[in-house]
N, C-alpha and C. Protein backbone atom coordinates (compact mmCIF):
# COMPACT_ATOMS: atom_id res chain seq x y z
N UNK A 1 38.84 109.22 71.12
CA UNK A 1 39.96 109.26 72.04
C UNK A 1 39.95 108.06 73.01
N UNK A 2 38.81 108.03 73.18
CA UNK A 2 38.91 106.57 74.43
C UNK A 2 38.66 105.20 73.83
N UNK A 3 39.14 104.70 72.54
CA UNK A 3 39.57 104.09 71.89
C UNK A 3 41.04 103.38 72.04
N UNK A 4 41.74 104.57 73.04
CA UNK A 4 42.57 104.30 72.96
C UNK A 4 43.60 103.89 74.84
N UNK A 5 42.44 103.90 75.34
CA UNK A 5 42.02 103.45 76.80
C UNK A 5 42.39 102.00 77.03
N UNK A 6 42.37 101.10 76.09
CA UNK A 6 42.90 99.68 76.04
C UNK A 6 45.09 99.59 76.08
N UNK A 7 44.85 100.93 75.33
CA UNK A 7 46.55 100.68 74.76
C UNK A 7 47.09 101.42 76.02
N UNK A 8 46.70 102.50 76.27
CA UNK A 8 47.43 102.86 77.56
C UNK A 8 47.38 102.02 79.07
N UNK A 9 46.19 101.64 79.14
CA UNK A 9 45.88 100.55 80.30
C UNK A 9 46.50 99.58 80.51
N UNK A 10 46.59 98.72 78.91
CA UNK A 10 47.34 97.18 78.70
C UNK A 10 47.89 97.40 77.65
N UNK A 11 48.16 98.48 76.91
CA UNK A 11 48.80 97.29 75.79
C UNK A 11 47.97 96.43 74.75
N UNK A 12 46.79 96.54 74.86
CA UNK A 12 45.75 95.36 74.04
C UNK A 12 46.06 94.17 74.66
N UNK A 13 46.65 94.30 75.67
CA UNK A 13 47.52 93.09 75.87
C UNK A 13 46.24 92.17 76.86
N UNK A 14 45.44 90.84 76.39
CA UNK A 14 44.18 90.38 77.21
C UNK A 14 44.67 89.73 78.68
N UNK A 15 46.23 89.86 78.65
CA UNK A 15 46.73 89.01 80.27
C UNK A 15 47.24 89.84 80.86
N UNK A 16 46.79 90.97 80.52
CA UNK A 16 47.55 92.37 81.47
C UNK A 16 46.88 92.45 82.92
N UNK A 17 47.33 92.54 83.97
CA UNK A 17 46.89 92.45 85.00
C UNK A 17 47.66 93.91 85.70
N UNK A 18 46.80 94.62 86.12
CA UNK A 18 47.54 95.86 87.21
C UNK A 18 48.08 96.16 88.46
N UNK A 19 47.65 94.58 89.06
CA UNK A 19 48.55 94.47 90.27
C UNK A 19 47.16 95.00 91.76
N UNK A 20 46.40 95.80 91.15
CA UNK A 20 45.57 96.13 91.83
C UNK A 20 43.85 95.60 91.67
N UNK A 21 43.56 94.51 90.90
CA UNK A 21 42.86 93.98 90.76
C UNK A 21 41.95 94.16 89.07
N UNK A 22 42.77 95.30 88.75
CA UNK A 22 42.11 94.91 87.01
C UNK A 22 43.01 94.00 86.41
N UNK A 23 41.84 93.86 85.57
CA UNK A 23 42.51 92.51 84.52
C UNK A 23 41.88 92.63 82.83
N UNK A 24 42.76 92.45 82.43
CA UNK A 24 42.64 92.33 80.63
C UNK A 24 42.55 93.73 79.93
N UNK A 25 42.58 93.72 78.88
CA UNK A 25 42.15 95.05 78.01
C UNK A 25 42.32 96.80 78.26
N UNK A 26 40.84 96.55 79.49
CA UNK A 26 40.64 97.79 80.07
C UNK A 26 40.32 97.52 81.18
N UNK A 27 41.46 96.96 81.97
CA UNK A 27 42.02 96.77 82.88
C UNK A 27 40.69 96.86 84.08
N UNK A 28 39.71 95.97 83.38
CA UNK A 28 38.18 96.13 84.62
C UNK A 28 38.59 95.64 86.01
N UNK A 29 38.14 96.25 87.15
CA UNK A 29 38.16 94.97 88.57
C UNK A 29 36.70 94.60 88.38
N UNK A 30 37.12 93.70 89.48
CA UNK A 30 36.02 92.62 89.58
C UNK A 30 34.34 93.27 89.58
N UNK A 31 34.11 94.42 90.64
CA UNK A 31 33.11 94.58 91.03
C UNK A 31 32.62 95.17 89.63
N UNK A 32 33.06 96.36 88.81
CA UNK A 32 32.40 96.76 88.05
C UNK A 32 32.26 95.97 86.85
N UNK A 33 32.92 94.72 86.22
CA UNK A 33 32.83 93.93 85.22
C UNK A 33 31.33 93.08 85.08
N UNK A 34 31.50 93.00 86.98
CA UNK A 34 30.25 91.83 87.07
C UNK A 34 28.72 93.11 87.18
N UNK A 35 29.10 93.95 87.38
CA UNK A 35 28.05 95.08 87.32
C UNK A 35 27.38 95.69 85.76
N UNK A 36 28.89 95.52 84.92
CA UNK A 36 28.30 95.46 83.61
C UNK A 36 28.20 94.46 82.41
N UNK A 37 27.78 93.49 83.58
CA UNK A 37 27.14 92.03 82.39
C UNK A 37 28.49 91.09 82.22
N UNK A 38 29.60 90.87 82.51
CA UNK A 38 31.01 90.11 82.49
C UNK A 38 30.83 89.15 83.15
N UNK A 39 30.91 87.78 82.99
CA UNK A 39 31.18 86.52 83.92
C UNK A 39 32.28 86.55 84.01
N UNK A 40 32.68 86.09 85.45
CA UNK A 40 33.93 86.20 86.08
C UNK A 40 34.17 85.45 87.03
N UNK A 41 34.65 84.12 86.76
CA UNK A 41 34.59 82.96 87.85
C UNK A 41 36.12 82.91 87.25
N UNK A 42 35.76 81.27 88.19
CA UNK A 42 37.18 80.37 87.81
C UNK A 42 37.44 79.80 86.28
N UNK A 43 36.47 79.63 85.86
CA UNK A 43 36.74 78.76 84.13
C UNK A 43 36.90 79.80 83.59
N UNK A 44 35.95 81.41 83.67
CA UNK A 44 35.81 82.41 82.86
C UNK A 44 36.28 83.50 83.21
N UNK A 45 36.76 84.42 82.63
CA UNK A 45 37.25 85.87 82.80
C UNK A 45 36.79 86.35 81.58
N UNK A 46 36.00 87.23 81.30
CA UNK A 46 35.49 87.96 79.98
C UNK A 46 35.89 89.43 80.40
N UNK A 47 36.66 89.78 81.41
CA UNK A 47 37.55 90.84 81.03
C UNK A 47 38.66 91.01 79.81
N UNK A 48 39.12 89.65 79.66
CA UNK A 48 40.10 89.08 78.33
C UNK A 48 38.96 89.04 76.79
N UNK A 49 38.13 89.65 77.41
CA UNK A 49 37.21 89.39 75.49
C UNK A 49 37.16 90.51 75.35
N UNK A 50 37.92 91.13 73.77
CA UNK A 50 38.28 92.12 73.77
C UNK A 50 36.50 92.97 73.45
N UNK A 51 35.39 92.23 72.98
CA UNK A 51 34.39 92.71 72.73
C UNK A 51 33.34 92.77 73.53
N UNK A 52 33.80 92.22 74.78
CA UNK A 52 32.62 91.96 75.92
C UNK A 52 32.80 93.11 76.74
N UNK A 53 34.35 93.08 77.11
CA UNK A 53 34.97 94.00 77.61
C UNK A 53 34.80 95.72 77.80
N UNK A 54 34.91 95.19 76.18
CA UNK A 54 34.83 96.74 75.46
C UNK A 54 33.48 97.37 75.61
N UNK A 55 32.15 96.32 75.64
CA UNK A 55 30.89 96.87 75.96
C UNK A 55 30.77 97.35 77.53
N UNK A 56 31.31 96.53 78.27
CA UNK A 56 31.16 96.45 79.95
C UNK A 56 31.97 98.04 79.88
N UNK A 57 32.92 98.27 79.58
CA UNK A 57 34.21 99.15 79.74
C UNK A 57 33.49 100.82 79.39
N UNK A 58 32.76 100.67 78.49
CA UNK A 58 32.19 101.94 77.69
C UNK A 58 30.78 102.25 78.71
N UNK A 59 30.29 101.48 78.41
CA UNK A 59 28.98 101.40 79.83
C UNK A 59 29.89 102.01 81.09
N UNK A 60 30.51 101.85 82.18
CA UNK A 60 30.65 101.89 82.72
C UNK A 60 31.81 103.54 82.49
N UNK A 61 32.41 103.71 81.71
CA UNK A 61 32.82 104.88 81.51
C UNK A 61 32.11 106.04 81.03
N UNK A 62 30.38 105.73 80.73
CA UNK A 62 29.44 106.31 80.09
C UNK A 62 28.42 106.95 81.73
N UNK A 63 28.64 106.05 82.51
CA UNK A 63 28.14 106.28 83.83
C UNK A 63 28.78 107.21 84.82
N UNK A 64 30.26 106.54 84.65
CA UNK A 64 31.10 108.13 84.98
C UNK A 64 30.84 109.57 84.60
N UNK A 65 30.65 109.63 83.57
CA UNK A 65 31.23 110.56 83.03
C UNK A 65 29.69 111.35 83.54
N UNK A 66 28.66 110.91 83.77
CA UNK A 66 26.77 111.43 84.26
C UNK A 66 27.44 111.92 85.51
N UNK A 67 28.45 111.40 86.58
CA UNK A 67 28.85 112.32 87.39
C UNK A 67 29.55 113.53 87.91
N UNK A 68 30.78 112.77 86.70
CA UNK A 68 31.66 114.12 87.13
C UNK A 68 31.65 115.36 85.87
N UNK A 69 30.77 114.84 84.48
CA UNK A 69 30.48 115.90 83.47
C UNK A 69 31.87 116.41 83.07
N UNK A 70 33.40 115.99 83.24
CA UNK A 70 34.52 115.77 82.96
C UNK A 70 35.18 114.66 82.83
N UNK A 71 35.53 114.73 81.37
CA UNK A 71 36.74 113.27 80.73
C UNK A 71 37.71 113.56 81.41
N UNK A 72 38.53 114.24 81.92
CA UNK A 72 39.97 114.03 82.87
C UNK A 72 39.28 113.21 84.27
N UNK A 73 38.14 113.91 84.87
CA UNK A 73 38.01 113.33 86.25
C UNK A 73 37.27 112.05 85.84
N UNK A 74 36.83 111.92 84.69
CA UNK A 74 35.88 110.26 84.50
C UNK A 74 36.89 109.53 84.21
N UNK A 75 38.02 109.97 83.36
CA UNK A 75 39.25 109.02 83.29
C UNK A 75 40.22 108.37 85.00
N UNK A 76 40.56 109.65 85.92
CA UNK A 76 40.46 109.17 87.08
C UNK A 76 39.45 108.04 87.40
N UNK A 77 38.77 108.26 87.73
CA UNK A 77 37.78 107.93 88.59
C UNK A 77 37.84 106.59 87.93
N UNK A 78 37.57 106.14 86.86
CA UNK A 78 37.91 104.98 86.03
C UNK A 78 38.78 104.26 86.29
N UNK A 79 39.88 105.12 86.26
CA UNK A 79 41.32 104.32 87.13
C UNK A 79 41.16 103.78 88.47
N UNK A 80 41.08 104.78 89.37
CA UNK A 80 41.20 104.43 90.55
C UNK A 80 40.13 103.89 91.68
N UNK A 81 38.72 104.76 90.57
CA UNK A 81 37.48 104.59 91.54
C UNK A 81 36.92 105.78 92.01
N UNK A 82 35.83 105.75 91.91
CA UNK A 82 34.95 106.69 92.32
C UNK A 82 35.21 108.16 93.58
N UNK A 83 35.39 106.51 94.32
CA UNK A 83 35.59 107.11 96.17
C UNK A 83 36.54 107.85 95.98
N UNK A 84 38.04 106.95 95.74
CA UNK A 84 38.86 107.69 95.77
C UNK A 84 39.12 109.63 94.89
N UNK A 85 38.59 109.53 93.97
CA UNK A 85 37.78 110.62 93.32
C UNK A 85 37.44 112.20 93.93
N UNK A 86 36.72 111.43 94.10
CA UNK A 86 35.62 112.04 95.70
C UNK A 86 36.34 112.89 96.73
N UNK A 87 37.13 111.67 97.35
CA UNK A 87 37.79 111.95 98.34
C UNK A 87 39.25 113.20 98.16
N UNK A 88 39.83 112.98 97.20
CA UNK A 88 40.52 114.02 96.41
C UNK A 88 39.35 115.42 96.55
N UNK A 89 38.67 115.26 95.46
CA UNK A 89 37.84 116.72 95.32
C UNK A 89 37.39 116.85 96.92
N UNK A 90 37.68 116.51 97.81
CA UNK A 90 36.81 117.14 99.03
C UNK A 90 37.95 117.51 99.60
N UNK A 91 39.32 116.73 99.40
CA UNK A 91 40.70 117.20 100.34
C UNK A 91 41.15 118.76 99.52
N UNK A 92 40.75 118.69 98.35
CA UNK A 92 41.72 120.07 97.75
C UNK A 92 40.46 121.48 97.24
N UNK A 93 39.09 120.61 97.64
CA UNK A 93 37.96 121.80 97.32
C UNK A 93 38.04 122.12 95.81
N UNK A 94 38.95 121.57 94.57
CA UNK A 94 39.19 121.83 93.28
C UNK A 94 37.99 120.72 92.59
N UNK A 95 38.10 121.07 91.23
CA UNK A 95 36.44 120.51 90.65
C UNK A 95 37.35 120.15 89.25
N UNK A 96 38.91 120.09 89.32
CA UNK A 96 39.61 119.53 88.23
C UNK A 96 40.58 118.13 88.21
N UNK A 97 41.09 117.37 87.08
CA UNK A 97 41.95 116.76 87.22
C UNK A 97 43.07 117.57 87.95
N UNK A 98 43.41 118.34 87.52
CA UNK A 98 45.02 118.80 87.84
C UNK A 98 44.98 119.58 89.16
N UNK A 99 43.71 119.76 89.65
CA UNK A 99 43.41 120.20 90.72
C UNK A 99 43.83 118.95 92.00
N UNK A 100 43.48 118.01 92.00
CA UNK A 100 43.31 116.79 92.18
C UNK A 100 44.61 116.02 92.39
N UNK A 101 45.49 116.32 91.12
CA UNK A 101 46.33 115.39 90.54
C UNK A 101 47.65 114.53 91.54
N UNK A 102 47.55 115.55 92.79
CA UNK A 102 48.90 114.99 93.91
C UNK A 102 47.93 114.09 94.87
N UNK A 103 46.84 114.85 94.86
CA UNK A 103 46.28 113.29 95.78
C UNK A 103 45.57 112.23 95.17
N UNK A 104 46.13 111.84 94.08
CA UNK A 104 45.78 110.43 93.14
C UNK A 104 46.57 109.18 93.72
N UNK A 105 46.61 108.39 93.62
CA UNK A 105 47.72 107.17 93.32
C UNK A 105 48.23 107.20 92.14
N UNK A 106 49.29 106.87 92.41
CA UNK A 106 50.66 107.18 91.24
C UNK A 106 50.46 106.85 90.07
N UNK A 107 49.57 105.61 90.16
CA UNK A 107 49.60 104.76 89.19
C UNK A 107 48.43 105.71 88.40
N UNK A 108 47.28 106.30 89.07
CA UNK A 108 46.04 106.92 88.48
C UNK A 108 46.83 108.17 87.32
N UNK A 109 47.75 109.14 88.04
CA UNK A 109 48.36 110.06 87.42
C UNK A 109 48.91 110.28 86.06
N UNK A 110 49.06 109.09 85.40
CA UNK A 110 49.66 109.13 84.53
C UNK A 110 48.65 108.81 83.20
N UNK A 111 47.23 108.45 83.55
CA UNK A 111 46.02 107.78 82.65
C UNK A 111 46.10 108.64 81.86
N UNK A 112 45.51 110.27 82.19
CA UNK A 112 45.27 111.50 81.46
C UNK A 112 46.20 112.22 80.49
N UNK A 113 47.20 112.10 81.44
CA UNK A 113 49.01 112.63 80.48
C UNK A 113 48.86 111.37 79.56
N UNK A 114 48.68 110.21 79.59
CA UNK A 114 49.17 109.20 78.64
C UNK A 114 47.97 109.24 77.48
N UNK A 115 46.93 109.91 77.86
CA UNK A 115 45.98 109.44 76.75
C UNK A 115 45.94 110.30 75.94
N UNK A 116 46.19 111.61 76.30
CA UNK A 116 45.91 113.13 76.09
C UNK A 116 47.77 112.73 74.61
N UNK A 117 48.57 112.07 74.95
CA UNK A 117 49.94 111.90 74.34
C UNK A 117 49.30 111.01 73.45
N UNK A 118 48.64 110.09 73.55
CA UNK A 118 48.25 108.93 72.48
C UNK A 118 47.24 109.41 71.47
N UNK A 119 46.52 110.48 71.80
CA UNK A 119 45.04 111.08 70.98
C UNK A 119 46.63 112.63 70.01
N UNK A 120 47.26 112.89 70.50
CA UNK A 120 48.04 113.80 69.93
C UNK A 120 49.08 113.03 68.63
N UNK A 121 49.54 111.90 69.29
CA UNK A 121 50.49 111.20 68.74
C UNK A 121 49.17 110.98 66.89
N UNK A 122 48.11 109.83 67.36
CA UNK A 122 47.65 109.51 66.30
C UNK A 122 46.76 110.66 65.44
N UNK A 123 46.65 111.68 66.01
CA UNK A 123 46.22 112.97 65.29
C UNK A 123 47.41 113.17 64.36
N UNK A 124 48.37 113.52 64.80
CA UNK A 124 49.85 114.22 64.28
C UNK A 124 50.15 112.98 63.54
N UNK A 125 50.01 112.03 63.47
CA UNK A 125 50.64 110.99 62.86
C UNK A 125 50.63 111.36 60.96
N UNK A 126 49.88 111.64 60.38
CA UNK A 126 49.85 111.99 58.71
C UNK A 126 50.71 113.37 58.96
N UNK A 127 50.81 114.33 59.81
CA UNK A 127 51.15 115.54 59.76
C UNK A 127 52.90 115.38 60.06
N UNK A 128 53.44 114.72 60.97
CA UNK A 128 54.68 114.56 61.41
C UNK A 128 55.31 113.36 61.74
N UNK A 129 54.65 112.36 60.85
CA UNK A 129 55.43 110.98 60.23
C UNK A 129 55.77 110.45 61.46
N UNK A 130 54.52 110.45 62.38
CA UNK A 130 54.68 109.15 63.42
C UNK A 130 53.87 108.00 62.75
N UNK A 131 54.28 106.80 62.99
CA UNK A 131 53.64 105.56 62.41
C UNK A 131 52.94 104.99 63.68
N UNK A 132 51.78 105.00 63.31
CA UNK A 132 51.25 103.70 64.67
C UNK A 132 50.86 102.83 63.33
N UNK A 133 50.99 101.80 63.66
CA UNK A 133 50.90 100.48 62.76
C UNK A 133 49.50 99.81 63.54
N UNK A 134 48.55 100.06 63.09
CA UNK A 134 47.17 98.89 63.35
C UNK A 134 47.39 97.46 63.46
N UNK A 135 47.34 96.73 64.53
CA UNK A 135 47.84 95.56 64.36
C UNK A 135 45.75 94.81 64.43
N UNK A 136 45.55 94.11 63.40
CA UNK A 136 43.93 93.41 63.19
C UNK A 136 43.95 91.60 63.61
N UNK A 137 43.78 91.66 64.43
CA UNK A 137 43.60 90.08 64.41
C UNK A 137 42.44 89.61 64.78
N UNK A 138 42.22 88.31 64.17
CA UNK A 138 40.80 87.48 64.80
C UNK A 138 40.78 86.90 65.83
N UNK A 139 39.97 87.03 66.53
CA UNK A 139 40.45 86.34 67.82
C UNK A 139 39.21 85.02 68.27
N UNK A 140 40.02 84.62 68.91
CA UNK A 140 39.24 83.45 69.75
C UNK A 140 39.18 82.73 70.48
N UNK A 141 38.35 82.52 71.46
CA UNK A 141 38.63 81.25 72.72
C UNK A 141 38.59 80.35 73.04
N UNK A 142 39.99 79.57 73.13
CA UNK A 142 40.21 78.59 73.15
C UNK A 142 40.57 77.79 74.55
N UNK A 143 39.62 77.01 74.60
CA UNK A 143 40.25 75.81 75.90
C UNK A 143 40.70 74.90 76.01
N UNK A 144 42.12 74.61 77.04
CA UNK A 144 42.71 73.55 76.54
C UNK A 144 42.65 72.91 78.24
N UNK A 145 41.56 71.95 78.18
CA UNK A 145 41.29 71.16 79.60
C UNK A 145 43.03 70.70 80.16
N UNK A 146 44.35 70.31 79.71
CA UNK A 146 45.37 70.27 80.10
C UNK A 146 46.44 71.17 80.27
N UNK A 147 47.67 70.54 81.01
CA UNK A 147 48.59 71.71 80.82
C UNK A 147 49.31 70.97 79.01
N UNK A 148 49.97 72.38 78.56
CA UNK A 148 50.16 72.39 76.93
C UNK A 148 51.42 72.96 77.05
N UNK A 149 52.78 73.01 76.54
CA UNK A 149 53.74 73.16 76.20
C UNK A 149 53.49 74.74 75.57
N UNK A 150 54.10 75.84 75.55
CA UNK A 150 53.89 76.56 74.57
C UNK A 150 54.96 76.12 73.05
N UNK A 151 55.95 75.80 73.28
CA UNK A 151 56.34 75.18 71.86
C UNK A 151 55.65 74.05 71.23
N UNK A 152 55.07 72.93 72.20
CA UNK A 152 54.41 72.74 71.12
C UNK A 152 53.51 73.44 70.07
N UNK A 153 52.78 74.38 70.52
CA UNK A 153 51.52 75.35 69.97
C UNK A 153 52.44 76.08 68.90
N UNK A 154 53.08 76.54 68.89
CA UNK A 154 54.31 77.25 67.78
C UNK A 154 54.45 76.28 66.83
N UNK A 155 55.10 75.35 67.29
CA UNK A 155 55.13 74.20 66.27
C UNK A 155 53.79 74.10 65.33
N UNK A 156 53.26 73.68 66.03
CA UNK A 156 51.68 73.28 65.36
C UNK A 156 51.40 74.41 64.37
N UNK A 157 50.83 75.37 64.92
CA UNK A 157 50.47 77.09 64.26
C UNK A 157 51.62 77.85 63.64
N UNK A 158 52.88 77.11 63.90
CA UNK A 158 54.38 77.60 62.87
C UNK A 158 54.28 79.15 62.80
N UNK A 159 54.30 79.55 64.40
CA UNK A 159 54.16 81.31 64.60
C UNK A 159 55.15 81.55 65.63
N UNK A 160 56.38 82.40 65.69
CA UNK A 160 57.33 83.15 66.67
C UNK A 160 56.33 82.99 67.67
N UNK A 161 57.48 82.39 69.44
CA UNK A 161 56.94 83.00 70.23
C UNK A 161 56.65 84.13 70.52
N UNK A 162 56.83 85.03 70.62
CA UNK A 162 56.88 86.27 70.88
C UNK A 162 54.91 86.81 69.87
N UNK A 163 54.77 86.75 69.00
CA UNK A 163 53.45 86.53 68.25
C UNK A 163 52.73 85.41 69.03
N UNK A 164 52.46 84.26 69.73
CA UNK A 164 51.88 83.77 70.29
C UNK A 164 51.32 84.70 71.68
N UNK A 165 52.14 84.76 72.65
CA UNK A 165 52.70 85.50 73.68
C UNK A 165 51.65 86.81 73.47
N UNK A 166 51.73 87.34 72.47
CA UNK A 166 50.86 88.63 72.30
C UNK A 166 49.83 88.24 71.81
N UNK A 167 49.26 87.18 71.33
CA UNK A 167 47.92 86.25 70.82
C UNK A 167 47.66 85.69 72.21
């Protein structure tokens, strides 16, 4: 199920940014990326590596979960943070997500409903002819010491923007 923690977060999308300080994939902030092994300067962001990421991301959702011994509240807590967490279970005395769920941030509220819909969707998918289409690509990092046109790069690699854009 938490496989699928990248697609609800971003999108797979590695330039997804949340506005609140995660960035890439699974949408890490700063403090816990660099806590689970991620360089994160100015040249580098390895929140955008979908495999570095994905180790830092699981570690760190593996540590959650030793606290609250619940995937709804480790999925919170993931989202929003610990404290904030915390601070919920002490305002409502409840020991659940849904217990919880009005004193989240808005943005936290929707992790659990969305994942709990995405683990149903690709279950049901052979049973009631939903298609999720696997999209596989190779990936890799590339630096380009200048600024670069994106048409030129289309040109060159003869690929739709829109397929770049999501590369």
């Amino acid at each position: 199920a938490f496989k699928f923690i990248p697609l609800v977060c971003s999108g797979f999308n590695p330039l997804s940014d949340n506005k609140r300080g995660g960035i890439g994939f699974w949408q890490l902030n700063y403090i816990p990326a660099v806590k689970y092994g991620l360089v994160v300067n100015k040249y580098i962001d390895e929140r955008r590596d979908f495999e570095k990421s994905t180790q830092a991301a699981t570690k760190y959702i593996k540590d959650i979960y030793t606290i609250y011994n619940d995937w709804e509240l480790t999925l919170a807590a993931y989202s929003c943070g610990i404290v904030t967490v915390n601070k919920a279970l002490l305002r409502t005395e409840g020991n659940k997500f849904w217990d919880i769920y009005p004193y989240l941030p808005k943005e936290t509220r929707d992790i659990v409903p969305a994942l709990t819909a995405m683990v149903y969707c690709f279950n049901e998918a052979g049973n009631n002819h939903y298609l999720l289409d696997q999209i596989i690509t190779e990936n890799d990092t590339v630096y380009i010491p200048r600024n670069l046109k994106f048409k030129a790069i289309e040109d060159v690699l003869k690929v739709k923007s829109k397929q770049l854009s999501f590369l």
